[in-house]
N, C-alpha and C. Protein backbone atom coordinates (compact mmCIF):
# COMPACT_ATOMS: atom_id res chain seq x y z
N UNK A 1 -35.71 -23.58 -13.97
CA UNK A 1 -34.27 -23.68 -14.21
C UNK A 1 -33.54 -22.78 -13.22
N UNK A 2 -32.43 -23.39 -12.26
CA UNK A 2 -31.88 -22.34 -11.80
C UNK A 2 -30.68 -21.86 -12.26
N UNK A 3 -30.61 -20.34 -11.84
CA UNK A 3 -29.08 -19.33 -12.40
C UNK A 3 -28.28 -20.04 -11.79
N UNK A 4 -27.18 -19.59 -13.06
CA UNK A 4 -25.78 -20.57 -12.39
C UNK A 4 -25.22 -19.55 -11.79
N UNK A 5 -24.60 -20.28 -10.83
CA UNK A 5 -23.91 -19.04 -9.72
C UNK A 5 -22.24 -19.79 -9.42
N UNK A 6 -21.22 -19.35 -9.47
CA UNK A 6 -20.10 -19.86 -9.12
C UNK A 6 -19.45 -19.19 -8.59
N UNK A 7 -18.03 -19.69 -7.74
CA UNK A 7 -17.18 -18.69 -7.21
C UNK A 7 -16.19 -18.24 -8.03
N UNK A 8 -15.96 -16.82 -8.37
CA UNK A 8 -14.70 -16.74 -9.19
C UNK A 8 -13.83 -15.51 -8.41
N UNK A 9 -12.69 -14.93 -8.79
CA UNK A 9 -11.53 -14.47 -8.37
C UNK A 9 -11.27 -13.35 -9.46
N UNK A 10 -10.76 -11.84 -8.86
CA UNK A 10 -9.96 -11.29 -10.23
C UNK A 10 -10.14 -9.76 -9.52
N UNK A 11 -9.28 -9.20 -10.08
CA UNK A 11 -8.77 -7.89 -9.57
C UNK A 11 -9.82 -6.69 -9.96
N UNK A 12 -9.97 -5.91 -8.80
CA UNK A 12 -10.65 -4.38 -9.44
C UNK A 12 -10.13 -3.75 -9.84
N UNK A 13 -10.80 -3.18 -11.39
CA UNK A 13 -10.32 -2.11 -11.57
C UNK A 13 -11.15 -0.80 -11.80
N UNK A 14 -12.26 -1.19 -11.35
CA UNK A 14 -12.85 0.38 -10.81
C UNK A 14 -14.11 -0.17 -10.41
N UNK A 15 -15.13 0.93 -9.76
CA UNK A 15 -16.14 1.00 -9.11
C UNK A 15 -17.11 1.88 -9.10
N UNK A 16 -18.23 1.87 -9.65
CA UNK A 16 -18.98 2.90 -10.27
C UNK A 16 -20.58 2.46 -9.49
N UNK A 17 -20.35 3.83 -8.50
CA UNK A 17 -21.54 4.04 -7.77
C UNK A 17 -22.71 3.92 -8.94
N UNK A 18 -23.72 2.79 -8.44
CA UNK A 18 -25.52 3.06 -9.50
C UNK A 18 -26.79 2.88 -8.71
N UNK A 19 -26.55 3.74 -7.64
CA UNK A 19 -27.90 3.75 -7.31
C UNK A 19 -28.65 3.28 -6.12
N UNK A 20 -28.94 3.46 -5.76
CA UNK A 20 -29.35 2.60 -4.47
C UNK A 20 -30.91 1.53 -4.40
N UNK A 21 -31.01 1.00 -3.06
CA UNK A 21 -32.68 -0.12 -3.65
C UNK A 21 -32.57 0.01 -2.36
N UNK A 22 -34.08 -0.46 -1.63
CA UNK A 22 -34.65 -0.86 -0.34
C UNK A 22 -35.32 -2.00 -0.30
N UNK A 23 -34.87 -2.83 0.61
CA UNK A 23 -35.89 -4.16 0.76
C UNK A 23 -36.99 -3.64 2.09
N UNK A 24 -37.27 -3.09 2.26
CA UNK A 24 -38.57 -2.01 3.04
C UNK A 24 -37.68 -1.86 4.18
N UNK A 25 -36.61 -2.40 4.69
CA UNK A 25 -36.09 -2.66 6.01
C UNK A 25 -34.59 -2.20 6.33
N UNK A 26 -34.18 -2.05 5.05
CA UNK A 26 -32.63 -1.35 4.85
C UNK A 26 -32.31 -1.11 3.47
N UNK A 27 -31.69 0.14 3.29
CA UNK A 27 -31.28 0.98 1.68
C UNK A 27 -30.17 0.40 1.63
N UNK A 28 -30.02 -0.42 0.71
CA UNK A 28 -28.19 -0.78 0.08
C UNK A 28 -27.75 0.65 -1.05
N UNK A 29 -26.84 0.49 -1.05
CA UNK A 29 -25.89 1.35 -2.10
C UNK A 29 -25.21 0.03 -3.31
N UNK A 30 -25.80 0.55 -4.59
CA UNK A 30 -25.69 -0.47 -5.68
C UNK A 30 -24.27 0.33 -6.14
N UNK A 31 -23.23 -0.34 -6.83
CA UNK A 31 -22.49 -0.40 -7.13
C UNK A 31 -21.74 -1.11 -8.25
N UNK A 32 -21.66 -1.12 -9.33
CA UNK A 32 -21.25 -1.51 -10.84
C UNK A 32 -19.31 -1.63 -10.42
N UNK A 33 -18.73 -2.47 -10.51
CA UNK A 33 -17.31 -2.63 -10.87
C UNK A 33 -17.18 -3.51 -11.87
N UNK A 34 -15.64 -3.11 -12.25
CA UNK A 34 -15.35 -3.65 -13.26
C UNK A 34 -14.08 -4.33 -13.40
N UNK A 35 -14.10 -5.58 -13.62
CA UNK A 35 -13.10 -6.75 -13.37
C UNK A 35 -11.67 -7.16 -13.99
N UNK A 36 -10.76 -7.20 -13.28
CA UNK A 36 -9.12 -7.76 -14.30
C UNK A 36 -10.11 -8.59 -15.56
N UNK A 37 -10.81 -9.81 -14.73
CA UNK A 37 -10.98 -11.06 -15.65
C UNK A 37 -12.73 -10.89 -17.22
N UNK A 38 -12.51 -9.56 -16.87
CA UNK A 38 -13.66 -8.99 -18.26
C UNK A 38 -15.20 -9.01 -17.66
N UNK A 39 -15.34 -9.59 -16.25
CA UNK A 39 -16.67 -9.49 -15.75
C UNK A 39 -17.54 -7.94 -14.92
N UNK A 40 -18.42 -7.33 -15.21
CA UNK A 40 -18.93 -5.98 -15.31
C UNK A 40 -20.10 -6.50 -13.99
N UNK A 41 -20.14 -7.04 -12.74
CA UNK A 41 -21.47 -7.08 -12.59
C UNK A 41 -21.86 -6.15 -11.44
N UNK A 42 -22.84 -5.83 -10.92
CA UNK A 42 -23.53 -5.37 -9.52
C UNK A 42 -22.93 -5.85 -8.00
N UNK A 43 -22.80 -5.24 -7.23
CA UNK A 43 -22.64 -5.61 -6.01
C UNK A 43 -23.52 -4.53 -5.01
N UNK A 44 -24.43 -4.99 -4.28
CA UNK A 44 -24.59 -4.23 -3.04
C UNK A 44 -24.08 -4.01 -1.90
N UNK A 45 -24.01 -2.96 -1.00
CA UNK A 45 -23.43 -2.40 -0.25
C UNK A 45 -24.70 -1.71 1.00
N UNK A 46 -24.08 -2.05 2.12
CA UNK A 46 -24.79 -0.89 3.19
C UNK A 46 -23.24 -0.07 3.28
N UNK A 47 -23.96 0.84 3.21
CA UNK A 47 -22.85 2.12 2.97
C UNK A 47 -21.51 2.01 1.63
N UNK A 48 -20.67 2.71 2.08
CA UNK A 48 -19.31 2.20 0.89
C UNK A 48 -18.97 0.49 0.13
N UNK A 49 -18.90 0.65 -1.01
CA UNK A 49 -18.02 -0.64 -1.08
C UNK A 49 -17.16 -0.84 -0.66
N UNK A 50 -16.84 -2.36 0.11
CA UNK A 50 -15.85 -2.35 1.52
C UNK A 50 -14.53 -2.51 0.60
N UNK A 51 -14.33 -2.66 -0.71
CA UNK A 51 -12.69 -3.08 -1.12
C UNK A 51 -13.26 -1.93 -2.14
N UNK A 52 -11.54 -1.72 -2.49
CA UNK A 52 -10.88 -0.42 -3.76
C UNK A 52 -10.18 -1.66 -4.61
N UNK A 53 -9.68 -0.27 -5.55
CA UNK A 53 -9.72 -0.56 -6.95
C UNK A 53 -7.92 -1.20 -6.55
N UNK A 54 -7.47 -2.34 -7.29
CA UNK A 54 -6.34 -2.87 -7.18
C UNK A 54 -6.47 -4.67 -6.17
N UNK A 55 -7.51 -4.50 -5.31
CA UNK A 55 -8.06 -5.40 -4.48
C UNK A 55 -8.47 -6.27 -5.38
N UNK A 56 -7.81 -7.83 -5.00
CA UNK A 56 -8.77 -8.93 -5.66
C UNK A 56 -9.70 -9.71 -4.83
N UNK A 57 -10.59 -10.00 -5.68
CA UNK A 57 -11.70 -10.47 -4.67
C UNK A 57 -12.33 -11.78 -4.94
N UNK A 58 -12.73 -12.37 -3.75
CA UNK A 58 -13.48 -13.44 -4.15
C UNK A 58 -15.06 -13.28 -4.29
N UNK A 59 -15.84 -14.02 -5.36
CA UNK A 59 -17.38 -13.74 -5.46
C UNK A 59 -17.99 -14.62 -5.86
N UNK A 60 -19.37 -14.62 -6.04
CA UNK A 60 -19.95 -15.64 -6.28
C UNK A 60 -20.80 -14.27 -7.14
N UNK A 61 -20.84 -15.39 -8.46
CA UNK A 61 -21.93 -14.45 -9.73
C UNK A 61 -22.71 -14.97 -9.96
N UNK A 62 -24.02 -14.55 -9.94
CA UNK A 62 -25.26 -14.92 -10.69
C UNK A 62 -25.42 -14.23 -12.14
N UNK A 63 -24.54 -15.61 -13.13
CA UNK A 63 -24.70 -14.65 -14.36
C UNK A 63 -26.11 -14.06 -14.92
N UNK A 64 -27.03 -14.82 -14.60
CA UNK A 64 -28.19 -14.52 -15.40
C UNK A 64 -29.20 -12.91 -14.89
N UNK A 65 -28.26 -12.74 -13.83
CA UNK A 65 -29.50 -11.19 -13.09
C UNK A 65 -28.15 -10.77 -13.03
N UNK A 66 -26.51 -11.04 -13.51
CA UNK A 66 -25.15 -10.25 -13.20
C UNK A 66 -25.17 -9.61 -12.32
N UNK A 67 -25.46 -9.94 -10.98
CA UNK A 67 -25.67 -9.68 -9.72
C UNK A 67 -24.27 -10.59 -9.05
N UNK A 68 -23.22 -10.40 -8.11
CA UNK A 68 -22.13 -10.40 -7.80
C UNK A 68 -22.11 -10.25 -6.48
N UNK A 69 -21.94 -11.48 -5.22
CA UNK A 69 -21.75 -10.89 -3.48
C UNK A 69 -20.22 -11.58 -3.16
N UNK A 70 -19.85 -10.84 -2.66
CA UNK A 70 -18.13 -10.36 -2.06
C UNK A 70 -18.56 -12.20 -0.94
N UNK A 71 -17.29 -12.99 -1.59
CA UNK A 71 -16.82 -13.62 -0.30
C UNK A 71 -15.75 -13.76 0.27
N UNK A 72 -15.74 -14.45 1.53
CA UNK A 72 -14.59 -14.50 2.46
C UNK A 72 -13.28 -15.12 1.47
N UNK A 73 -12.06 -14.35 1.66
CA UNK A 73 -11.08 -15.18 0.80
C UNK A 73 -10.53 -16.15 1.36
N UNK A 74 -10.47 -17.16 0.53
CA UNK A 74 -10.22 -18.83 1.08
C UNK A 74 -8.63 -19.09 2.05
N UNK A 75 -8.60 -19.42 2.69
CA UNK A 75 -7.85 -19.46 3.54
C UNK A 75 -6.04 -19.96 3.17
N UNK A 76 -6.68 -20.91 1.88
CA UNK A 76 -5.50 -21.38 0.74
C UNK A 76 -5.09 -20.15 -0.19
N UNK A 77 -5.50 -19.46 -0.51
CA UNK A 77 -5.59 -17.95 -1.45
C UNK A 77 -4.06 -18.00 -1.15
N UNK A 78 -3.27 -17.31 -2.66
CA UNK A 78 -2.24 -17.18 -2.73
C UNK A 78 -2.08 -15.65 -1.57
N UNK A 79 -0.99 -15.47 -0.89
CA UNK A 79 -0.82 -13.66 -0.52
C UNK A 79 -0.44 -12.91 -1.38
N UNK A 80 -1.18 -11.68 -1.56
CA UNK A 80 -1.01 -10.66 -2.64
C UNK A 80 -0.12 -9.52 -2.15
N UNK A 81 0.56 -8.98 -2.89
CA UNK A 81 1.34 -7.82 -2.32
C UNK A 81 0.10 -6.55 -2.39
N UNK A 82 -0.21 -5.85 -1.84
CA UNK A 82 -1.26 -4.86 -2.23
C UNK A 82 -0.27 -3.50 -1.86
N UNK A 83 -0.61 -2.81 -2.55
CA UNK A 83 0.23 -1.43 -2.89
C UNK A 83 -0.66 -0.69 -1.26
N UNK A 84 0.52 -0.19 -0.76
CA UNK A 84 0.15 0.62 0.53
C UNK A 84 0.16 2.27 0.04
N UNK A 85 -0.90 3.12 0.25
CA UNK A 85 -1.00 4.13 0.19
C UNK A 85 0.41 5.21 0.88
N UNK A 86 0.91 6.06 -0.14
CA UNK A 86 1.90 7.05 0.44
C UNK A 86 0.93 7.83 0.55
N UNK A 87 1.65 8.78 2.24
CA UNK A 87 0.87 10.14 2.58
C UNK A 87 1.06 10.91 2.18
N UNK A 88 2.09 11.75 0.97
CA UNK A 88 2.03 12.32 0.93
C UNK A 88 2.20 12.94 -0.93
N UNK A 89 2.88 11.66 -1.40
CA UNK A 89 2.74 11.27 -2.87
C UNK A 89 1.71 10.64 -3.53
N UNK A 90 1.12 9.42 -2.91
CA UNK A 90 -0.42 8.80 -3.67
C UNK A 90 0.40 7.88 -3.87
N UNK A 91 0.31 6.42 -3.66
CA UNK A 91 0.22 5.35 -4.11
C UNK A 91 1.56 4.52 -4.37
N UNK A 92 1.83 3.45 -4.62
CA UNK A 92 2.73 2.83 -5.84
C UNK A 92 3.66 2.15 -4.32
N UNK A 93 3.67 1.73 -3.36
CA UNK A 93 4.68 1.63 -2.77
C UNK A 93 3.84 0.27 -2.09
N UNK A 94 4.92 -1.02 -2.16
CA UNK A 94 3.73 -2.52 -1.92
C UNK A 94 3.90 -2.78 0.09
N UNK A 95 3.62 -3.28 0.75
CA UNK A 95 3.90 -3.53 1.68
C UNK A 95 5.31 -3.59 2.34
N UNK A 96 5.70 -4.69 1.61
CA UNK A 96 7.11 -5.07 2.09
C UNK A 96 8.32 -4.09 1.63
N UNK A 97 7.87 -2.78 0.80
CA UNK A 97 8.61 -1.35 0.81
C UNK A 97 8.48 -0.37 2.15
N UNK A 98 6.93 -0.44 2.43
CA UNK A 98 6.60 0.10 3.35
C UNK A 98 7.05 -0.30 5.02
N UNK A 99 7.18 -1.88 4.69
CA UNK A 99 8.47 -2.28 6.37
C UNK A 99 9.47 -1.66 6.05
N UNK A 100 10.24 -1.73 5.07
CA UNK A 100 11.77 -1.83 4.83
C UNK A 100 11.65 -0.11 5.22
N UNK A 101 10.63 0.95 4.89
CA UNK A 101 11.10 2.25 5.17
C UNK A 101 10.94 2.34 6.30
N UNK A 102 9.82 2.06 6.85
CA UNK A 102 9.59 2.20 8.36
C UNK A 102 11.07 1.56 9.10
N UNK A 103 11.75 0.40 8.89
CA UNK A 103 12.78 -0.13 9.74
C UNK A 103 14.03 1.05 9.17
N UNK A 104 13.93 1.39 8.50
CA UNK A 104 15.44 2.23 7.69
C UNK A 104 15.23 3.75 8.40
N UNK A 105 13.83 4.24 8.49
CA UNK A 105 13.68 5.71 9.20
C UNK A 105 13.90 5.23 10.66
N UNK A 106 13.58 3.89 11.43
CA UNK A 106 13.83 3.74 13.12
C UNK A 106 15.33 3.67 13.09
N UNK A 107 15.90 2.97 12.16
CA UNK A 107 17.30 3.02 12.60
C UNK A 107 18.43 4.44 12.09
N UNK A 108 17.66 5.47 11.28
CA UNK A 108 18.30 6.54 11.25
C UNK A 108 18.26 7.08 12.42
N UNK A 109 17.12 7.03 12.93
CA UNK A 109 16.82 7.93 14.33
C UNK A 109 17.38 7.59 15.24
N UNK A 110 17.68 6.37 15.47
CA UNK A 110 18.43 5.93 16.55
C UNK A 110 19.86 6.53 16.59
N UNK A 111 20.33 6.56 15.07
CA UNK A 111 21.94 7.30 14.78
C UNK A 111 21.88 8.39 15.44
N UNK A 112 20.96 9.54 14.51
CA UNK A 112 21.05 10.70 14.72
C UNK A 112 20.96 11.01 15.92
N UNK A 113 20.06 10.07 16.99
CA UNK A 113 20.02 10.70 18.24
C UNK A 113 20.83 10.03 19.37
N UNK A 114 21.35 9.47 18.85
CA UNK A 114 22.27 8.35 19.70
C UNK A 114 23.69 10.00 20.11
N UNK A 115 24.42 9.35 21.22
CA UNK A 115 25.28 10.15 22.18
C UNK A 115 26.50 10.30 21.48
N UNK A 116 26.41 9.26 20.85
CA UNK A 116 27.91 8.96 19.90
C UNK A 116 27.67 10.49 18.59
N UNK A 117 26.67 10.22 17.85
CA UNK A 117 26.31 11.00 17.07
C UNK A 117 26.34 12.72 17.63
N UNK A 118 25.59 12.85 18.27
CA UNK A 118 25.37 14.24 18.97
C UNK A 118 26.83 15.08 19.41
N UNK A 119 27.68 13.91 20.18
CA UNK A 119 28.90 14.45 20.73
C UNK A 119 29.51 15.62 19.65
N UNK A 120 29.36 14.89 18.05
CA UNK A 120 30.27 15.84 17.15
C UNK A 120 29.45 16.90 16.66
N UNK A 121 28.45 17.88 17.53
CA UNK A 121 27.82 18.80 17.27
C UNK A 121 28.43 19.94 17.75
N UNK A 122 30.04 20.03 16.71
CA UNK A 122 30.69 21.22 17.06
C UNK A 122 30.11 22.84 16.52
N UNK A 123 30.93 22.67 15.16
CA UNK A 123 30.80 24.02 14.55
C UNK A 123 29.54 23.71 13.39
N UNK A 124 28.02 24.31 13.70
CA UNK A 124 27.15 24.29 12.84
C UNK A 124 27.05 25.59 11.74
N UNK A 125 28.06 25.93 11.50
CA UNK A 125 27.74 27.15 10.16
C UNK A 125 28.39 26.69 9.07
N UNK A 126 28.57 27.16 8.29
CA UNK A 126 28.98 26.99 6.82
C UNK A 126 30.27 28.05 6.71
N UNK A 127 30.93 28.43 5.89
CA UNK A 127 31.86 29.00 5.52
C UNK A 127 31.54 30.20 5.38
N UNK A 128 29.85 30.58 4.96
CA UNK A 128 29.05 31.71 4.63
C UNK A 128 28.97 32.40 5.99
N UNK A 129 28.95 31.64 6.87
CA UNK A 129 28.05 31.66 8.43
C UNK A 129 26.76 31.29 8.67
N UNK A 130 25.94 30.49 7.90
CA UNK A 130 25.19 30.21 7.96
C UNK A 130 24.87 28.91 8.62
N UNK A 131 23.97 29.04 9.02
CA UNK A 131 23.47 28.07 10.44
C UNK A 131 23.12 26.91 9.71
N UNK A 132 23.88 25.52 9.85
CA UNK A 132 23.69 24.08 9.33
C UNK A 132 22.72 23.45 10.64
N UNK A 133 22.24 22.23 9.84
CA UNK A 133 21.13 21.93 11.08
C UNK A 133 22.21 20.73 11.35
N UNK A 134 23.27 20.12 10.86
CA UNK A 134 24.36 19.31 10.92
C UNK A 134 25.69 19.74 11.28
N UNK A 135 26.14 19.53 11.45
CA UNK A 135 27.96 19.93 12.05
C UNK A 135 28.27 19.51 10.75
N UNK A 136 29.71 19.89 10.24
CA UNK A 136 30.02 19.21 9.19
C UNK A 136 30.53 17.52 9.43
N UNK A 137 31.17 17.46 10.31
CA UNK A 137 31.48 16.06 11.25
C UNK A 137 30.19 15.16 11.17
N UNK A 138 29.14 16.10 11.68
CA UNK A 138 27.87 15.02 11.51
C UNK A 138 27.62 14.73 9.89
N UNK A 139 27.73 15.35 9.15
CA UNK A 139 26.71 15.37 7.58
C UNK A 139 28.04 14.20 7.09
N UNK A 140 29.81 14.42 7.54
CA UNK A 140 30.50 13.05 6.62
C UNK A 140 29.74 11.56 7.75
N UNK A 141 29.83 11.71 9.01
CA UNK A 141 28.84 10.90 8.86
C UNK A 141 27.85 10.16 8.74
N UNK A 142 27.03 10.84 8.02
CA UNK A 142 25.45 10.44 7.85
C UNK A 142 25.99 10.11 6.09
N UNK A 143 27.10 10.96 5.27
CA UNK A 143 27.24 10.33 4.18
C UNK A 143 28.08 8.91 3.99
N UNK A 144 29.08 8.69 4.83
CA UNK A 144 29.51 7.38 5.06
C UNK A 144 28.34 5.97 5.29
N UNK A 145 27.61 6.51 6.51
CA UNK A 145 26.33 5.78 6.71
C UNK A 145 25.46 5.40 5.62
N UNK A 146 25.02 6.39 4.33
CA UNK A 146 24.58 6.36 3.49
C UNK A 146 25.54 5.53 2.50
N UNK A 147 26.34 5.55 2.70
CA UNK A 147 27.17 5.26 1.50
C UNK A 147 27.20 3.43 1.55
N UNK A 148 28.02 3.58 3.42
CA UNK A 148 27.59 1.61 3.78
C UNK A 148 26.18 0.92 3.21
N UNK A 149 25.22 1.67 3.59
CA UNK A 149 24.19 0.96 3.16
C UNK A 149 23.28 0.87 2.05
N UNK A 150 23.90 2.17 1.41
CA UNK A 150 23.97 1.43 -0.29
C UNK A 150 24.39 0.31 -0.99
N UNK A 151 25.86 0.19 -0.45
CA UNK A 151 26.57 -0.99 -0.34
C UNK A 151 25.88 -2.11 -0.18
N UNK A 152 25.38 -2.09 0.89
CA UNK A 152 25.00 -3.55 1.72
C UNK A 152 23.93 -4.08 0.67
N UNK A 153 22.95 -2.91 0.61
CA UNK A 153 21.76 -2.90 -0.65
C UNK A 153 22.02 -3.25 -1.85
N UNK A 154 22.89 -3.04 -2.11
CA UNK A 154 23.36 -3.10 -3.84
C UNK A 154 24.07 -4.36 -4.05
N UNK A 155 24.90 -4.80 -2.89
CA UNK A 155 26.13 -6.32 -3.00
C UNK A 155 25.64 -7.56 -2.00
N UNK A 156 24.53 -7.24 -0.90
CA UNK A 156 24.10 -8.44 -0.06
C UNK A 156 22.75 -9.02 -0.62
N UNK A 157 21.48 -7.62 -0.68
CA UNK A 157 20.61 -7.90 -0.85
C UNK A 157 19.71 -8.23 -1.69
N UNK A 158 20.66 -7.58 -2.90
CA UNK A 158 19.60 -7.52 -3.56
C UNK A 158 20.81 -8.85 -5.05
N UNK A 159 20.18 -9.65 -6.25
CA UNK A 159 20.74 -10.34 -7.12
C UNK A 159 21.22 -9.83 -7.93
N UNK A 160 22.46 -10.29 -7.86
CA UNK A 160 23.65 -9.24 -9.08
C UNK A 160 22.84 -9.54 -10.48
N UNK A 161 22.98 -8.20 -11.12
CA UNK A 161 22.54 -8.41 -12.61
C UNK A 161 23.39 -9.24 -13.27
């Protein structure tokens, strides 16, 4: 009788190093995860398991030895948003957050360092005398700037509640 083996789909949610095996010719690294869709099985590895926890995957299971090998995802596969690692907080931020900051920090920089901007780098102290890293001229406009594109964010882009 042979094991039934099929392809199925479903999200990690963790990965629990068990052990390693040798076929006389190369040591895999065994590995236990555990599935969105309730399935617990084995996967081998030369070195790390190549996907983390949040990653969905495609596989093929051999229920009867619950033995589990990673395949190529089908070319039809819906696109997943996958959460992009912050450097300096941990986590939670999906791709298409991670363009939108990257394009929003290039076009601050361009302000701040643009000729127009710089020109109003009159009086940098405070009232105290203390040394501003902004002119006051510069900081109303970086809050105007801020303020437009709240705007734009709040009334173009995004669907009125």
């Amino acid at each position: 009788m042979m094991a039934s083996i099929n392809m199925k789909n479903s999200t990690i949610k963790s990965i629990t190093p068990n052990g390693s095996w040798s076929n006389g010719n190369q040591t895999f690294n065994k590995y236990t995860v555990e599935l969105a869709n309730g399935d617990i099985p084995n996967f081998s590895a030369i070195g790390d398991f190549k996907r983390s926890v949040g990653d969905t995957i495609y596989y093929t299971l051999d229920e009867k030895k619950n033995y589990a090998k990673l395949q190529q995802t089908p070319q039809d596969a819906p696109v997943q948003n996958t959460p992009v690692q912050k450097a300096s907080v941990g986590g939670g931020m999906t791709q298409q957050e991670s363009i939108s900051r990257s394009v929003a920090w290039n076009n601050v920089s361009q302000f701040i360092f643009s000729e127009d901007f710089q020109k109003y780098d009159d009086d940098n102290t405070d009232n105290n005398g203390k040394q501003l890293i902004f002119s006051v001229r510069q900081q109303k406009m970086i809050n105007q700037a801020a303020s437009a594109a709240n705007i734009i964010y709040k009334e173009l882009l995004t669907k009125p509640n």
